[in-house]
Protein backbone atom coordinates (compact mmCIF):
# COMPACT_ATOMS: atom_id res chain seq x y z
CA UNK A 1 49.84 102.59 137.52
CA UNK A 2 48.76 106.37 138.67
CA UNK A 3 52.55 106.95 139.53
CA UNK A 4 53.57 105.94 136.36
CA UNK A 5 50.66 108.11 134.40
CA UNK A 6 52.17 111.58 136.71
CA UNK A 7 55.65 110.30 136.04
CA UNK A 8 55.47 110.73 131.83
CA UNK A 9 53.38 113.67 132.00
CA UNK A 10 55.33 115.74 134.50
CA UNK A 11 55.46 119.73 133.31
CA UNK A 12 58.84 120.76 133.04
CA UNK A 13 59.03 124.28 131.41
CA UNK A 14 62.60 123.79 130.24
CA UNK A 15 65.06 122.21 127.39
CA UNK A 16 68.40 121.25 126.24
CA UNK A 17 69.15 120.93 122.38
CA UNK A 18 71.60 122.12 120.08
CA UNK A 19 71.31 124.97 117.28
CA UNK A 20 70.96 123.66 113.70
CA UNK A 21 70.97 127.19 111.89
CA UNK A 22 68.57 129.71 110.72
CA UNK A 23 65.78 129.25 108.00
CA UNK A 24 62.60 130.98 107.47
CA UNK A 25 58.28 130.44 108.04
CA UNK A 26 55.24 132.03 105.88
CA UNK A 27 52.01 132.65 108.19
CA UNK A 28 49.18 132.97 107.00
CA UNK A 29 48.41 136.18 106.41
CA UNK A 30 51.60 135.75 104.02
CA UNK A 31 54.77 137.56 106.40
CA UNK A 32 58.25 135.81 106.32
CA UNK A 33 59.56 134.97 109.55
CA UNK A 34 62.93 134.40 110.49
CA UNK A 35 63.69 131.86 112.91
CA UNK A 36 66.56 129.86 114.44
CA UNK A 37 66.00 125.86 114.57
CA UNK A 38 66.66 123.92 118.15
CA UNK A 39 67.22 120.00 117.48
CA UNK A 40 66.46 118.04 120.92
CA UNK A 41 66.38 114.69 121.07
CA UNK A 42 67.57 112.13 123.75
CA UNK A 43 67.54 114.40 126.83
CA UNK A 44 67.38 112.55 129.55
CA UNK A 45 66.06 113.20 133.53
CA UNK A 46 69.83 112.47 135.04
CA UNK A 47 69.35 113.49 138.79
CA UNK A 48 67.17 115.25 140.79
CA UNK A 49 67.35 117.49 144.00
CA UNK A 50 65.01 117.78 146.42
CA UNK A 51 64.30 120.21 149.53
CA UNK A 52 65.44 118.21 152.27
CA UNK A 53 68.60 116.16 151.02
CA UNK A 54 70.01 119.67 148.74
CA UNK A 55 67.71 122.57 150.27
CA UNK A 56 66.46 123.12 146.48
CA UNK A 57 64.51 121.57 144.11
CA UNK A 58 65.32 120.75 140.68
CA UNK A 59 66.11 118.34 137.74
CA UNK A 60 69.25 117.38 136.16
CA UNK A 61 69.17 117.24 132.45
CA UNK A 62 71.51 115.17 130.75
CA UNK A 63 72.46 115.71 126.62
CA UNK A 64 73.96 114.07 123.61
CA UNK A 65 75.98 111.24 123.75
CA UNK A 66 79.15 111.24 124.67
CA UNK A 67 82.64 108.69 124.83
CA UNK A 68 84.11 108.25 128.58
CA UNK A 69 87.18 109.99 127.94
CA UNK A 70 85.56 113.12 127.00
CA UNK A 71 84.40 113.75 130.49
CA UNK A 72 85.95 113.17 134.10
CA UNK A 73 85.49 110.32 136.53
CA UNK A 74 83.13 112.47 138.96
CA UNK A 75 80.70 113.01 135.55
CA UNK A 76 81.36 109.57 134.50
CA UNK A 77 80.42 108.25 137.96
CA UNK A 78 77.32 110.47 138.61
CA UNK A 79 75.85 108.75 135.64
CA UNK A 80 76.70 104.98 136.36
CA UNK A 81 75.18 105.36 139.81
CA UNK A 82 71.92 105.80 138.20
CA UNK A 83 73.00 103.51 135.40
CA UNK A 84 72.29 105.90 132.60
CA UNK A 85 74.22 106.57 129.50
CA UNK A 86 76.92 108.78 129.59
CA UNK A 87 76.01 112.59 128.44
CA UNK A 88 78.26 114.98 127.20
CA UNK A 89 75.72 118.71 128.98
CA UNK A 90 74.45 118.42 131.80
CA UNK A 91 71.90 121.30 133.18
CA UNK A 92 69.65 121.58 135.99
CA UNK A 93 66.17 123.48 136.08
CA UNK A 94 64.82 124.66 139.00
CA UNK A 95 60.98 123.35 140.01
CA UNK A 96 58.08 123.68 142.70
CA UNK A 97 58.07 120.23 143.26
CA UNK A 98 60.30 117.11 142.27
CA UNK A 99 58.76 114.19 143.29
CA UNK A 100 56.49 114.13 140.06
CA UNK A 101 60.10 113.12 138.20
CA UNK A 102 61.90 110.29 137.55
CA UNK A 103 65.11 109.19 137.02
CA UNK A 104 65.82 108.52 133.42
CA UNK A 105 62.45 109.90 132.09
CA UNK A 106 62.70 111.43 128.49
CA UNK A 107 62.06 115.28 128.09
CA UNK A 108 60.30 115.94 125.13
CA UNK A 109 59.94 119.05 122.81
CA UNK A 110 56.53 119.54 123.61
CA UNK A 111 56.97 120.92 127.33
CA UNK A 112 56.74 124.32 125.03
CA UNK A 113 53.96 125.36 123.07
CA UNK A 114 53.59 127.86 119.98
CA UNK A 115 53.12 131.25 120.86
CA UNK A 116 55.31 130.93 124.06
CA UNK A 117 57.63 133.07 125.47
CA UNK A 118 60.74 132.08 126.45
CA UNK A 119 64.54 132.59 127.29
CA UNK A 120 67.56 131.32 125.68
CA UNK A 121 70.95 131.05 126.77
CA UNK A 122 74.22 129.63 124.89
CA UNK A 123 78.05 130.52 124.51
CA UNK A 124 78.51 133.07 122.29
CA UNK A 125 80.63 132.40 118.92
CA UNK A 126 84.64 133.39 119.87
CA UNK A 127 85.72 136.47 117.78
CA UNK A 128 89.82 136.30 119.57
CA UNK A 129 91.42 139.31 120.26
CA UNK A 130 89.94 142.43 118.90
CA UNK A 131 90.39 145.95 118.94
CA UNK A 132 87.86 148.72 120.45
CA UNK A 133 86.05 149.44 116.77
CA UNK A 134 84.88 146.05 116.45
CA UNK A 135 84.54 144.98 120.49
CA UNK A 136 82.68 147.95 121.56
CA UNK A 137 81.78 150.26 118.31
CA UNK A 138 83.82 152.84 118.64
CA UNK A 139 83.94 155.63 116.08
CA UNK A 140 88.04 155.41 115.68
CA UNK A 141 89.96 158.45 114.71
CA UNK A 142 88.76 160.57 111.51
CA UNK A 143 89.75 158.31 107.70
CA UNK A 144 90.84 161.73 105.98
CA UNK A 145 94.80 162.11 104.93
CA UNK A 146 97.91 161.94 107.74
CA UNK A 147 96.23 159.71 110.25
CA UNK A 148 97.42 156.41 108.80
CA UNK A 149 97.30 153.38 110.84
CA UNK A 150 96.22 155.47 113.72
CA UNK A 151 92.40 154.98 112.28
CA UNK A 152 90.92 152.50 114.65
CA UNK A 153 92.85 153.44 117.64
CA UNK A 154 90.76 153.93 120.62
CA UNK A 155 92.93 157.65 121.04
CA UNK A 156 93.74 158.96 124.84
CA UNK A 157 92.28 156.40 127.89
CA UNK A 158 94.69 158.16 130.52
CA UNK A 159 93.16 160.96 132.84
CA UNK A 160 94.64 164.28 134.11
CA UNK A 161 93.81 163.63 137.81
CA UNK A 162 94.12 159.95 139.07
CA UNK A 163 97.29 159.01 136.48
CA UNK A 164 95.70 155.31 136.11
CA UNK A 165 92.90 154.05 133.85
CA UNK A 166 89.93 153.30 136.09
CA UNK A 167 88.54 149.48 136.07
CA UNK A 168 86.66 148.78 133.59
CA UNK A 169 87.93 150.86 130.77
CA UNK A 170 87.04 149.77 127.52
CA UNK A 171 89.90 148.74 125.80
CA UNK A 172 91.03 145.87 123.04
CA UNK A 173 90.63 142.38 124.18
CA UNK A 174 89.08 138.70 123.81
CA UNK A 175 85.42 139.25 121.86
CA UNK A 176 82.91 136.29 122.49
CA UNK A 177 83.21 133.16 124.14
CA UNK A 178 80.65 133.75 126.84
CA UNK A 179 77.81 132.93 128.46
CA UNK A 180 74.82 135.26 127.02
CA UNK A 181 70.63 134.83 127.59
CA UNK A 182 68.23 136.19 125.68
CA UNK A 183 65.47 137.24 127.53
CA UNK A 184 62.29 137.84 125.12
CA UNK A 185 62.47 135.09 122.42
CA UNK A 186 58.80 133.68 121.02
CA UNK A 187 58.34 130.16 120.11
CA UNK A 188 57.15 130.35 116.43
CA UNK A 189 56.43 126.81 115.99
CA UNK A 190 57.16 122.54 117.22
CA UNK A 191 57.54 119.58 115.24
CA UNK A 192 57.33 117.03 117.79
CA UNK A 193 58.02 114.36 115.14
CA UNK A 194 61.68 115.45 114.34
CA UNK A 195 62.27 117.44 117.64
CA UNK A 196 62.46 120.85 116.42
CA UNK A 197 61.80 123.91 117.90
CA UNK A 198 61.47 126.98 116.07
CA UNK A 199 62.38 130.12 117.86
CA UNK A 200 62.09 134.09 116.14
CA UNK A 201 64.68 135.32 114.98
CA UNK A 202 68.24 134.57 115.76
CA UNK A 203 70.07 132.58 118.83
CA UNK A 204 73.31 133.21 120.52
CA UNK A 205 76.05 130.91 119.33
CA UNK A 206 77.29 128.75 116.23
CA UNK A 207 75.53 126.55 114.42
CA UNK A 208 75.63 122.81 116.85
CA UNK A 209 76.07 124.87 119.72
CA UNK A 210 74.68 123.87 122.83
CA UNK A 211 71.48 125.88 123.82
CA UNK A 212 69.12 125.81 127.18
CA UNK A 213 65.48 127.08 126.33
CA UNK A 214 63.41 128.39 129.87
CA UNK A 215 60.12 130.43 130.57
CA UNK A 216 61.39 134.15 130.30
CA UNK A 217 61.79 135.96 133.46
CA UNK A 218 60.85 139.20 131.88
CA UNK A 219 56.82 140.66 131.33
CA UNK A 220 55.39 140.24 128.05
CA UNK A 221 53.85 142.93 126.81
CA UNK A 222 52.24 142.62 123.29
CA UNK A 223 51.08 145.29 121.24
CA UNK A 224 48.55 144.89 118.21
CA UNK A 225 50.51 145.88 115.12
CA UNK A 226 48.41 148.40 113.32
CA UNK A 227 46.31 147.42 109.86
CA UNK A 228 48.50 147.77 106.60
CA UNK A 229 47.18 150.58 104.80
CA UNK A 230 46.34 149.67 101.16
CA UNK A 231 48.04 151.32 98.62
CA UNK A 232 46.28 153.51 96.05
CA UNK A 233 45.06 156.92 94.96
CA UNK A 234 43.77 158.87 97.42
């Protein structure tokens, strides 16, 4: 039927998957490229908002399978309403219009295209606690003779006039183990027959990590790299 025709090919500029690891891709004009390889398959259209029942519009994307007793009875009921198999992620992406989507309808890889430009967002790997050198850089106290232990030591924090640190000071802490985007990330290359996405260069978060891929937010801006001089005498 028509319905069913705008149903399957409904544009969602969006995707779930998780990170495989890094390899790397020859072009043509023989340059290595580095890129970090998205696996998505089996994402699912879970739920969808709409303007007048939510006051937004969106889709609910639910990913990789997942055993009842890893998630709670609200998840576990959201997705026997709509009979659906249970899904360990669950993400929404924001659209114009919902009513071209369907309840249980398979996202594919191919809502992206080479030479795109997108965003990508995942939890960072966890690092624990760490000091100041390796949380924020700092240059640590001088490595010559009598300083000892007191190398990486952030050195004085404490102020003359208000006699408290002011919020916000850098100081040692947890490293990692948030929520970080990447906001200028091309799309190098799709294998729609194994559900890959290749991305440039690398991706926040460990390797079977869970990753959300959207349109970047930012302006693109390319500039022509200029012709390799050949080498020779002059």
């Amino acid at each position: 039927s028509k319905e069913a025709v705008v149903v399957e090919t409904a544009p969602l500029k969006g995707i779930v998957g998780r990170k495989i690891g890094m390899t790397r891709v020859f072009t043509e004009d023989n340059r290595m490229i580095p890129v970090s390889v998205i696996h998505s398959e089996g994402a699912l259209v879970t739920d969808i908002k709409t303007k007048e029942k939510n006051g937004y519009a969106a889709v609910q994307i639910g990913y990789v399978d997942c055993p009842e007793d890893k998630l709670t009875k609200a998840q576990v009921g959201h997705l026997a309403k709509n009979k659906l198999p249970l899904r360990r992620y669950l993400y929404e992406f924001r659209v114009n219009d919902a009513a071209p989507f369907k309840v249980g309808q398979k996202v594919p890889v191919n809502v992206f295209a080479k030479g795109d430009w997108v965003q990508v967002s995942a939890t960072t790997k966890g690092r624990g606690f760490t000091g100041v050198v390796k949380r924020y850089g700092f240059g640590g106290l001088p490595h010559s003779h009598g300083h000892g232990e007191y190398r990486n030591r952030p050195g004085t924090s404490g102020a003359q006039g208000p006699q408290h640190l002011w919020p916000g000071t850098k100081k040692p802490g947890h490293k990692g183990n948030v929520w970080h985007t990447l906001t200028k990330v091309s799309v190098v290359d799709i294998d729609t027959t194994k559900n890959l996405i290749l991305l440039r260069g690398s991706v926040p978060g460990p390797n079977g990590g869970f990753v959300v891929i959207k349109p970047t937010s930012k302006t693109i801006r390319v500039v022509n790299r200029p012709a390799e001089k050949k080498k020779g005498k002059k």
